[in-house]
N, C-alpha and C. Protein backbone atom coordinates (compact mmCIF):
# COMPACT_ATOMS: atom_id res chain seq x y z
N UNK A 1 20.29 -9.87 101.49
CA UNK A 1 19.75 -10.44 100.28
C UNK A 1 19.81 -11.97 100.38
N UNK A 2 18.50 -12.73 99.97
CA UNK A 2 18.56 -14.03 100.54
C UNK A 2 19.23 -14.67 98.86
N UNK A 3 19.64 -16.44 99.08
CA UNK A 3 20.00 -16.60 97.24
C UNK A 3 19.27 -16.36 95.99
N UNK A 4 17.61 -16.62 96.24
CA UNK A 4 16.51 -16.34 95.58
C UNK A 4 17.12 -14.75 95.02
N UNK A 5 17.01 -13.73 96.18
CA UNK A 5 17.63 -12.63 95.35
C UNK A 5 18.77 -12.41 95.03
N UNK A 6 19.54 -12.82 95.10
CA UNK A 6 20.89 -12.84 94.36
C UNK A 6 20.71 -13.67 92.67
N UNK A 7 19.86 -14.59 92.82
CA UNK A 7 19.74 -15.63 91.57
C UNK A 7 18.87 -14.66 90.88
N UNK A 8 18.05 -14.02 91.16
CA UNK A 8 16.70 -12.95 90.47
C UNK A 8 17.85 -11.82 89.99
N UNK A 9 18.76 -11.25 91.19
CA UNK A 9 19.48 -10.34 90.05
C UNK A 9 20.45 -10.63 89.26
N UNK A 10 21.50 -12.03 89.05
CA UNK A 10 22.02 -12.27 88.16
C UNK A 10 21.21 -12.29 86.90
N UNK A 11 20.10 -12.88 87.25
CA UNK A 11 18.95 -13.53 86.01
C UNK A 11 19.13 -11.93 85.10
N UNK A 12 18.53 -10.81 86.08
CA UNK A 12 18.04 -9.61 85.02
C UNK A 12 19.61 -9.07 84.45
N UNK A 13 20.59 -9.07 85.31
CA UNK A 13 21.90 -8.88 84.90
C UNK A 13 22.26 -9.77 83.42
N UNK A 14 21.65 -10.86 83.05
CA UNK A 14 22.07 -11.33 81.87
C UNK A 14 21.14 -10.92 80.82
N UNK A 15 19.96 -10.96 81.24
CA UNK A 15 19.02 -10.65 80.45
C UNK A 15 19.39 -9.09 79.79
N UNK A 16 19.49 -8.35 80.63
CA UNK A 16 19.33 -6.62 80.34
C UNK A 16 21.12 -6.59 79.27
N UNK A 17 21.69 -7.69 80.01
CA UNK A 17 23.49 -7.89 78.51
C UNK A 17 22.67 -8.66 78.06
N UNK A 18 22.18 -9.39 77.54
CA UNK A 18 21.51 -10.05 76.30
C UNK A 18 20.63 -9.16 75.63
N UNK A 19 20.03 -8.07 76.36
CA UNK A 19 19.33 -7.34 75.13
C UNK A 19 20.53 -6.32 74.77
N UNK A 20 21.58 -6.02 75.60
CA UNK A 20 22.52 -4.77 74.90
C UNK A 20 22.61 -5.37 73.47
N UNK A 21 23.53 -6.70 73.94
CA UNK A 21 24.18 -7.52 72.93
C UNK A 21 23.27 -7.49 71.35
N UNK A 22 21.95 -7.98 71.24
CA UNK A 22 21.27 -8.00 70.18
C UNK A 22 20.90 -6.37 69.84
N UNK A 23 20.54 -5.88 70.70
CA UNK A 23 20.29 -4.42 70.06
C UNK A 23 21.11 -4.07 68.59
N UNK A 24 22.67 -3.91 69.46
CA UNK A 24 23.75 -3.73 68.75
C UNK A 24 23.82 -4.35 67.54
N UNK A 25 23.66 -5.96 67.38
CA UNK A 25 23.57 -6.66 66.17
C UNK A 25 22.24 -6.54 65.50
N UNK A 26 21.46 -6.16 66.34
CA UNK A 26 20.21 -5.64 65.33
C UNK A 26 21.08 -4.10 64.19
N UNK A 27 21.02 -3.52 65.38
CA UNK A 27 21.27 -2.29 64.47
C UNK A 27 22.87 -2.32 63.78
N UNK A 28 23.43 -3.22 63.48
CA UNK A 28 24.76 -3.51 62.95
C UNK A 28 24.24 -4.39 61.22
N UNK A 29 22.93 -4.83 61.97
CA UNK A 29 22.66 -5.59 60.64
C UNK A 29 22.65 -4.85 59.03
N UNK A 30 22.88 -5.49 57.95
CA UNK A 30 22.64 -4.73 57.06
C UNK A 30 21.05 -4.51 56.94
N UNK A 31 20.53 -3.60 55.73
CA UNK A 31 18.72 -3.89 55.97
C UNK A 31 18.75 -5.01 54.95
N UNK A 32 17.86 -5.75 55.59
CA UNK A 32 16.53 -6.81 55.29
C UNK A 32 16.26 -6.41 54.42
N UNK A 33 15.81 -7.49 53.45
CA UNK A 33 14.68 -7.64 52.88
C UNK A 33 13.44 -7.92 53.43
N UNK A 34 12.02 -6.93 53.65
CA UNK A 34 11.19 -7.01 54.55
C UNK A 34 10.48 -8.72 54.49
N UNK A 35 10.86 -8.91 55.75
CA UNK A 35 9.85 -10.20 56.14
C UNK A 35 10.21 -11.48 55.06
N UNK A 36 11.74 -11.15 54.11
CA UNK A 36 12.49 -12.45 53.75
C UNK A 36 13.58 -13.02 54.09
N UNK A 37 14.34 -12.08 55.42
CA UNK A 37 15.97 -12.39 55.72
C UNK A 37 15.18 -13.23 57.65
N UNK A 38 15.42 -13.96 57.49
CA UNK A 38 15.03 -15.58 58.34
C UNK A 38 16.25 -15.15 59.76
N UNK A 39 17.51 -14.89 58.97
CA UNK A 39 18.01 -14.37 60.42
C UNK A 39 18.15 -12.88 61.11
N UNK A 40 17.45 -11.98 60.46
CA UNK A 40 16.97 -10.40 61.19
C UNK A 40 15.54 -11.00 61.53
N UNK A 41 14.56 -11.85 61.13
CA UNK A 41 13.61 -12.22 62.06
C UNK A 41 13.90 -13.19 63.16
N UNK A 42 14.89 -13.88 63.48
CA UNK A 42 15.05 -14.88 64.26
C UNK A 42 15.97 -13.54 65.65
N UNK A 43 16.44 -12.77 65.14
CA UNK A 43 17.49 -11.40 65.87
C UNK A 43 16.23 -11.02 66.52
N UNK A 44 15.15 -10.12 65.71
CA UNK A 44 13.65 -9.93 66.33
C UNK A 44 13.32 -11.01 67.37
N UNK A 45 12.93 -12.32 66.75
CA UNK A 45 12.08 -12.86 67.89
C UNK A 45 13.00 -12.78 68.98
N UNK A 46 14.33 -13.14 69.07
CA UNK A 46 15.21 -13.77 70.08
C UNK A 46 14.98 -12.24 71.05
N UNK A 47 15.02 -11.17 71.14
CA UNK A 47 14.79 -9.90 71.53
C UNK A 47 13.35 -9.27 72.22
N UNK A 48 12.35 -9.88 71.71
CA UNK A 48 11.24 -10.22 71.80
C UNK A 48 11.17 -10.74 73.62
N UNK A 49 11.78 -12.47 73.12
CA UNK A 49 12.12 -13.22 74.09
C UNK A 49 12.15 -12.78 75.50
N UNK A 50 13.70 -11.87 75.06
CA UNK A 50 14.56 -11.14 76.05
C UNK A 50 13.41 -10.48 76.79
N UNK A 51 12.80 -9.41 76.07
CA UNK A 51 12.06 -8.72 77.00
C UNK A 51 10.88 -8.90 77.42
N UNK A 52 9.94 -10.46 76.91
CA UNK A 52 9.35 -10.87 78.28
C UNK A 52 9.46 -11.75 79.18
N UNK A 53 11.01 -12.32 79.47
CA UNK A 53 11.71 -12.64 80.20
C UNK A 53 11.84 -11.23 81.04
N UNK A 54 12.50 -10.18 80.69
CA UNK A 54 12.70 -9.54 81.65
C UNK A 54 11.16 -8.68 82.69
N UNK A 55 10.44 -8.87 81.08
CA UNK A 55 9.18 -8.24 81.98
C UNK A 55 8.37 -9.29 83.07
N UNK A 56 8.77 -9.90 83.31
CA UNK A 56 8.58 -11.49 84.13
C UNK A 56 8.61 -11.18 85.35
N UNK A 57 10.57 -10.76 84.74
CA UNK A 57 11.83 -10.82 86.65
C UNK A 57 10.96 -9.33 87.38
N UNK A 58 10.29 -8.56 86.06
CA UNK A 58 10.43 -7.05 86.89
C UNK A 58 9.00 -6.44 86.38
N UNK A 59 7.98 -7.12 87.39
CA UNK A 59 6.42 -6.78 87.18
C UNK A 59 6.60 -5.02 87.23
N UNK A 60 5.71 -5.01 86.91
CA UNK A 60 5.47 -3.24 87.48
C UNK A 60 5.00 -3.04 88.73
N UNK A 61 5.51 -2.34 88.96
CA UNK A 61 5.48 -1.70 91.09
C UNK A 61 4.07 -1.33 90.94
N UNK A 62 3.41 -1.58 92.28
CA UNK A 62 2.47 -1.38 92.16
C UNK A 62 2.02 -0.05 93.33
N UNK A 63 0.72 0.92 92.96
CA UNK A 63 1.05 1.96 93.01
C UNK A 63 0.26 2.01 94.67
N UNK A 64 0.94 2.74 95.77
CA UNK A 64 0.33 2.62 97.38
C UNK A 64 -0.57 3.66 97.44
């Protein structure tokens, strides 16, 4: 494994604990008021984020 891949799998290694992490506080949250609680939408976007960051590190295989 050259550093490039070692640095590519730490990257998804934080990313994939950064989405555990919010999941959890998503679903820990109390409910919202729809589309008026500023920090369950800021939990959303930040999650959002996460996963097209990760869909970035990890294109889809492509088929032989």
């Amino acid at each position: 494994m050259t550093a490039v891949d070692d640095a590519l799998a730490q990257a998804r290694d934080g990313l994939r604990a950064a989405k555990r992490a919010l999941a959890a506080e998503i679903s820990a949250y109390p409910m919202p008021i729809a589309g008026c609680d500023a920090q369950y939408n800021h939990l959303l976007d930040r999650r959002q984020a996460v996963n097209r960051a990760l869909a970035l590190l990890d294109p889809p295989s492509e088929e032989k």
